[in-house]
N, C-alpha and C. Protein backbone atom coordinates (compact mmCIF):
# COMPACT_ATOMS: atom_id res chain seq x y z
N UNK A 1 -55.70 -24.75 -21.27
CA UNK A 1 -55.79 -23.47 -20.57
C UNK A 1 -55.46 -22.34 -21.52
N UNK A 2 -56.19 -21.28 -21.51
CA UNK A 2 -55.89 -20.15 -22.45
C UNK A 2 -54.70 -19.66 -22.16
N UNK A 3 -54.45 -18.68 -23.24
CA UNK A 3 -53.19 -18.24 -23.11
C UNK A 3 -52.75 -16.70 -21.85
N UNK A 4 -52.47 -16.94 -20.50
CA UNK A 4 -52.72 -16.41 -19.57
C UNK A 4 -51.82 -15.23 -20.02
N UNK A 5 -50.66 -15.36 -20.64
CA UNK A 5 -49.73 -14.16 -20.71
C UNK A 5 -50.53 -13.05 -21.84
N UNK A 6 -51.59 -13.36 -22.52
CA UNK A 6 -52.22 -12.33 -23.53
C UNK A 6 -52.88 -11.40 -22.43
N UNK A 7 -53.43 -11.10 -21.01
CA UNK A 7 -53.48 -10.67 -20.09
C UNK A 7 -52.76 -9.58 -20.07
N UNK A 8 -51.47 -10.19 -19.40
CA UNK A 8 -50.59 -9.58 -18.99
C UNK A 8 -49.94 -8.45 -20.00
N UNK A 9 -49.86 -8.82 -20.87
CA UNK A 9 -48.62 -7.76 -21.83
C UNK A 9 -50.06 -6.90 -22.26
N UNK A 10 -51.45 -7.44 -21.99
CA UNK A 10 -52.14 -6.17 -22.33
C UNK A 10 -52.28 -4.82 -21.58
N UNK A 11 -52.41 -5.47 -20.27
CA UNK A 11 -52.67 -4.84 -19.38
C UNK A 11 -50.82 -3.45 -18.72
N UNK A 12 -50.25 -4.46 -19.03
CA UNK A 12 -48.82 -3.75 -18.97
C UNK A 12 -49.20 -2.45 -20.03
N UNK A 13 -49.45 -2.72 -21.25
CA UNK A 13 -49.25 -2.04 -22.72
C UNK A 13 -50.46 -0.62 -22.30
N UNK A 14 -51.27 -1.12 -21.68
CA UNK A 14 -52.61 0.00 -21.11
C UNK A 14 -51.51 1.00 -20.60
N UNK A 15 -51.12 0.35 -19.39
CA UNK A 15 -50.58 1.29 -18.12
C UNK A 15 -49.67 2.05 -19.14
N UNK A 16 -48.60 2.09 -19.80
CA UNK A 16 -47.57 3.05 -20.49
C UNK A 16 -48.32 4.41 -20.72
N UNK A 17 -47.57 5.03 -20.35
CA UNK A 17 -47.48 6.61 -20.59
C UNK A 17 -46.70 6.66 -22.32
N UNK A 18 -47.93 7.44 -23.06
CA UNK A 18 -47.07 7.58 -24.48
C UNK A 18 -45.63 8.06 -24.44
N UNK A 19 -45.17 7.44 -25.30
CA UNK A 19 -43.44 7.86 -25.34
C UNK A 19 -42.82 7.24 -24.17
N UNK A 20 -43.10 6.19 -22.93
CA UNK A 20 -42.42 6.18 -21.58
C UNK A 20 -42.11 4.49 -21.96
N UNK A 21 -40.76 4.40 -21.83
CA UNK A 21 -40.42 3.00 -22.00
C UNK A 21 -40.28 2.79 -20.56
N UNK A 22 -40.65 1.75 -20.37
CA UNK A 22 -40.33 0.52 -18.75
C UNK A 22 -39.39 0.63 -19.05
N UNK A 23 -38.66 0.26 -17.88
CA UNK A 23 -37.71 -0.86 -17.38
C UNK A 23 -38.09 -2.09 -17.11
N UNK A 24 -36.73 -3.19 -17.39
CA UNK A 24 -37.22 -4.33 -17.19
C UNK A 24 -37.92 -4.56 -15.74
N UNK A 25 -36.85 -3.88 -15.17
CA UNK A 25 -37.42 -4.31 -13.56
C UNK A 25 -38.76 -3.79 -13.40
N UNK A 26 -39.70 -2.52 -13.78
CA UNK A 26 -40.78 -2.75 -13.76
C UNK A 26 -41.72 -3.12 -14.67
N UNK A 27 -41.59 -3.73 -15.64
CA UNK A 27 -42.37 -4.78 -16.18
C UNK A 27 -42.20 -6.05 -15.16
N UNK A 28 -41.00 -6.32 -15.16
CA UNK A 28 -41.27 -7.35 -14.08
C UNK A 28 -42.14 -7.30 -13.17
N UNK A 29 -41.63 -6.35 -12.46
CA UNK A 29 -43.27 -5.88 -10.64
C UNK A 29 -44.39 -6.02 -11.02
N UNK A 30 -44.76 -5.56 -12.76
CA UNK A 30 -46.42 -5.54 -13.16
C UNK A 30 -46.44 -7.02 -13.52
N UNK A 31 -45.75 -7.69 -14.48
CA UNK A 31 -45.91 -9.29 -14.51
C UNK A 31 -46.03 -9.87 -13.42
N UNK A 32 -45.39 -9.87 -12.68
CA UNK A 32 -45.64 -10.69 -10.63
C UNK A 32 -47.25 -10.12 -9.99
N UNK A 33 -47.28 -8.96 -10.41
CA UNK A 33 -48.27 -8.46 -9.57
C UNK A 33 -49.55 -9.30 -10.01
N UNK A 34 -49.48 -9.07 -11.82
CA UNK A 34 -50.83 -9.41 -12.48
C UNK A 34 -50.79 -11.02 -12.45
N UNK A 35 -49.39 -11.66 -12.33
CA UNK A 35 -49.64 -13.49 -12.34
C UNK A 35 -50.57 -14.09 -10.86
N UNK A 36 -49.86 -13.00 -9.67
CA UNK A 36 -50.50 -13.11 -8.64
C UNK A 36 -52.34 -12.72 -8.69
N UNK A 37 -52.21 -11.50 -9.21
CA UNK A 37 -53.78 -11.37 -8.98
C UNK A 37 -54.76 -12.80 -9.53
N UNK A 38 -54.13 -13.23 -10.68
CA UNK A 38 -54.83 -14.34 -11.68
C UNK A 38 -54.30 -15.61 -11.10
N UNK A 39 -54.02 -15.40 -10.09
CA UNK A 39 -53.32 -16.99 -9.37
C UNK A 39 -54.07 -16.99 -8.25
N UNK A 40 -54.35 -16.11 -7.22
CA UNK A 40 -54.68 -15.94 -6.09
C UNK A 40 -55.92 -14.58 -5.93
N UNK A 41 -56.30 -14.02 -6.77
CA UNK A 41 -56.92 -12.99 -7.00
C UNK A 41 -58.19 -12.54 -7.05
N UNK A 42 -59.33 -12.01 -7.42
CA UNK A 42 -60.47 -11.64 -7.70
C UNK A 42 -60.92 -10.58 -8.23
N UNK A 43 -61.78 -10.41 -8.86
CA UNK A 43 -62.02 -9.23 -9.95
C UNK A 43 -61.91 -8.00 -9.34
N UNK A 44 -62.29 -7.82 -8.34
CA UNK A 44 -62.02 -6.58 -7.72
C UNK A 44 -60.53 -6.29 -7.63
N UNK A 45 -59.80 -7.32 -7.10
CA UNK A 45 -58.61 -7.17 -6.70
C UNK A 45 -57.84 -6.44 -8.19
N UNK A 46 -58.51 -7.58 -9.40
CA UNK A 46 -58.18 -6.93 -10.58
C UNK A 46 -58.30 -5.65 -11.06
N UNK A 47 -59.29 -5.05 -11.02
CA UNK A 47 -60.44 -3.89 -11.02
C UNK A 47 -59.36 -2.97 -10.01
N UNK A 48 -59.10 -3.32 -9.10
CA UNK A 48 -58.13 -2.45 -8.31
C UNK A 48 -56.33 -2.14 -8.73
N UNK A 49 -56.53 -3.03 -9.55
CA UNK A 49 -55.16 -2.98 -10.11
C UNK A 49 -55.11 -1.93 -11.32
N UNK A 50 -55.80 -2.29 -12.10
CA UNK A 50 -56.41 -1.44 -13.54
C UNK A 50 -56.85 -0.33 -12.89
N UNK A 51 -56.82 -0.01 -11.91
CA UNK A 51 -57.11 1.58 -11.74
C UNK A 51 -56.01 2.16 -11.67
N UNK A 52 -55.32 1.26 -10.60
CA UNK A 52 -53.59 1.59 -10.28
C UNK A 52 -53.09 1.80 -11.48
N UNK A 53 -52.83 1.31 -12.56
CA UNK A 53 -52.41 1.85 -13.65
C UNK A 53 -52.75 2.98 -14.36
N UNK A 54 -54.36 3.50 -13.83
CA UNK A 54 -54.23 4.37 -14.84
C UNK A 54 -55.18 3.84 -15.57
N UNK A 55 -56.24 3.10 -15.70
CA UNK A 55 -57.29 2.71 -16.86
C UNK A 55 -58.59 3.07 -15.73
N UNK A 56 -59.26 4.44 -16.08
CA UNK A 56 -60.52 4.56 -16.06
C UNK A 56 -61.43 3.71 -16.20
N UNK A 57 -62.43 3.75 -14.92
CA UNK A 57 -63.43 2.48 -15.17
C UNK A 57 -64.55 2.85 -16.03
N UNK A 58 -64.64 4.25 -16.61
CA UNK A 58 -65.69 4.28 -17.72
C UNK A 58 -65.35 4.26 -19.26
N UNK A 59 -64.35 3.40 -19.23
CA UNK A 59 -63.11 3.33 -20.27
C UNK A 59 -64.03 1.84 -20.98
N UNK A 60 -64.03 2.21 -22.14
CA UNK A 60 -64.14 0.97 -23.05
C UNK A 60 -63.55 -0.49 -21.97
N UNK A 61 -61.55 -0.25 -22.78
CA UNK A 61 -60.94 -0.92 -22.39
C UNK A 61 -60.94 -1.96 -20.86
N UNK A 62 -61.22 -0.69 -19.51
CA UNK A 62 -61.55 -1.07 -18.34
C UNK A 62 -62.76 -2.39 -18.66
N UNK A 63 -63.76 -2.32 -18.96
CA UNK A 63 -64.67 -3.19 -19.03
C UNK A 63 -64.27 -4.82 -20.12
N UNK A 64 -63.55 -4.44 -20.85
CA UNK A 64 -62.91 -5.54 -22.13
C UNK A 64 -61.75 -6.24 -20.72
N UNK A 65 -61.23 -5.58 -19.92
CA UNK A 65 -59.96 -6.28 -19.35
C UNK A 65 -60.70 -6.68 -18.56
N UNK A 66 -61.56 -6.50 -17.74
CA UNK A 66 -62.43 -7.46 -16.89
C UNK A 66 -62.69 -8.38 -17.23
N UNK A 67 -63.77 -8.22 -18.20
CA UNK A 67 -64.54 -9.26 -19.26
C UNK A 67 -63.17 -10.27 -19.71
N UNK A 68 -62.36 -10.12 -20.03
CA UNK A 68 -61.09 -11.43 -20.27
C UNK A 68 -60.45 -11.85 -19.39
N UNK A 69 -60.15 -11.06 -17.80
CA UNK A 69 -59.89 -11.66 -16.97
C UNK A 69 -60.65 -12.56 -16.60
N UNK A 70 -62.21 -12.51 -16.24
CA UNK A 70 -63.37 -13.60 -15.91
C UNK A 70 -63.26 -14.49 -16.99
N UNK A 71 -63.18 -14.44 -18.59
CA UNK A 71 -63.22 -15.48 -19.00
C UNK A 71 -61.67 -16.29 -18.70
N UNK A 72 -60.76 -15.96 -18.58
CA UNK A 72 -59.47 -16.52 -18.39
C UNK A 72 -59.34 -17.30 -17.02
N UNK A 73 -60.28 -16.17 -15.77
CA UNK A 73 -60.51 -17.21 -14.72
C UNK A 73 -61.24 -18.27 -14.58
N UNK A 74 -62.38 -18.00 -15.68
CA UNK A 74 -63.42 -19.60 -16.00
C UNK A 74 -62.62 -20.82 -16.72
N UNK A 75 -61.52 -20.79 -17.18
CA UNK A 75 -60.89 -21.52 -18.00
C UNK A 75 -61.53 -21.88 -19.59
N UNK A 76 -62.65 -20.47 -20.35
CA UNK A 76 -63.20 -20.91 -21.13
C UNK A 76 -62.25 -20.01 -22.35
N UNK A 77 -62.32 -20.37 -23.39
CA UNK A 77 -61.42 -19.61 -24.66
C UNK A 77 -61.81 -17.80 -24.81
């Protein structure tokens, strides 16, 4: 199985506001949120999350975090 947490700390690292450090406790809420979406989830649901943060869907990035969520949900490298 690929490495599911390369996901996560990306998608966390998107959402930051320059200069704005988390807290643990919300890195935590975004780790739970994003293990759930990729446990129980669907691209939209994803797609709905990545907005919530703050990543524009005519964003490079927006389209790259899709594109690795689907391959991460296919179980392919």
């Amino acid at each position: 199985m690929p490495d599911d947490d390369e996901i996560y700390d990306e998608a966390i690292g998107i959402e930051g506001h320059p200069g704005r450090e988390h807290t643990r406790a919300e890195l935590r809420k975004l780790r739970a949120t994003l293990k759930t979406i990729y446990k129980f989830g669907d691209d939209r649901e994803f797609m709905r999350f990545s907005r919530g943060i703050g990543l524009k869907e005519e964003s490079p990035q927006f389209a790259e975090m899709v594109a690795r969520f689907r391959t991460l949900r296919s179980g392919k490298p």
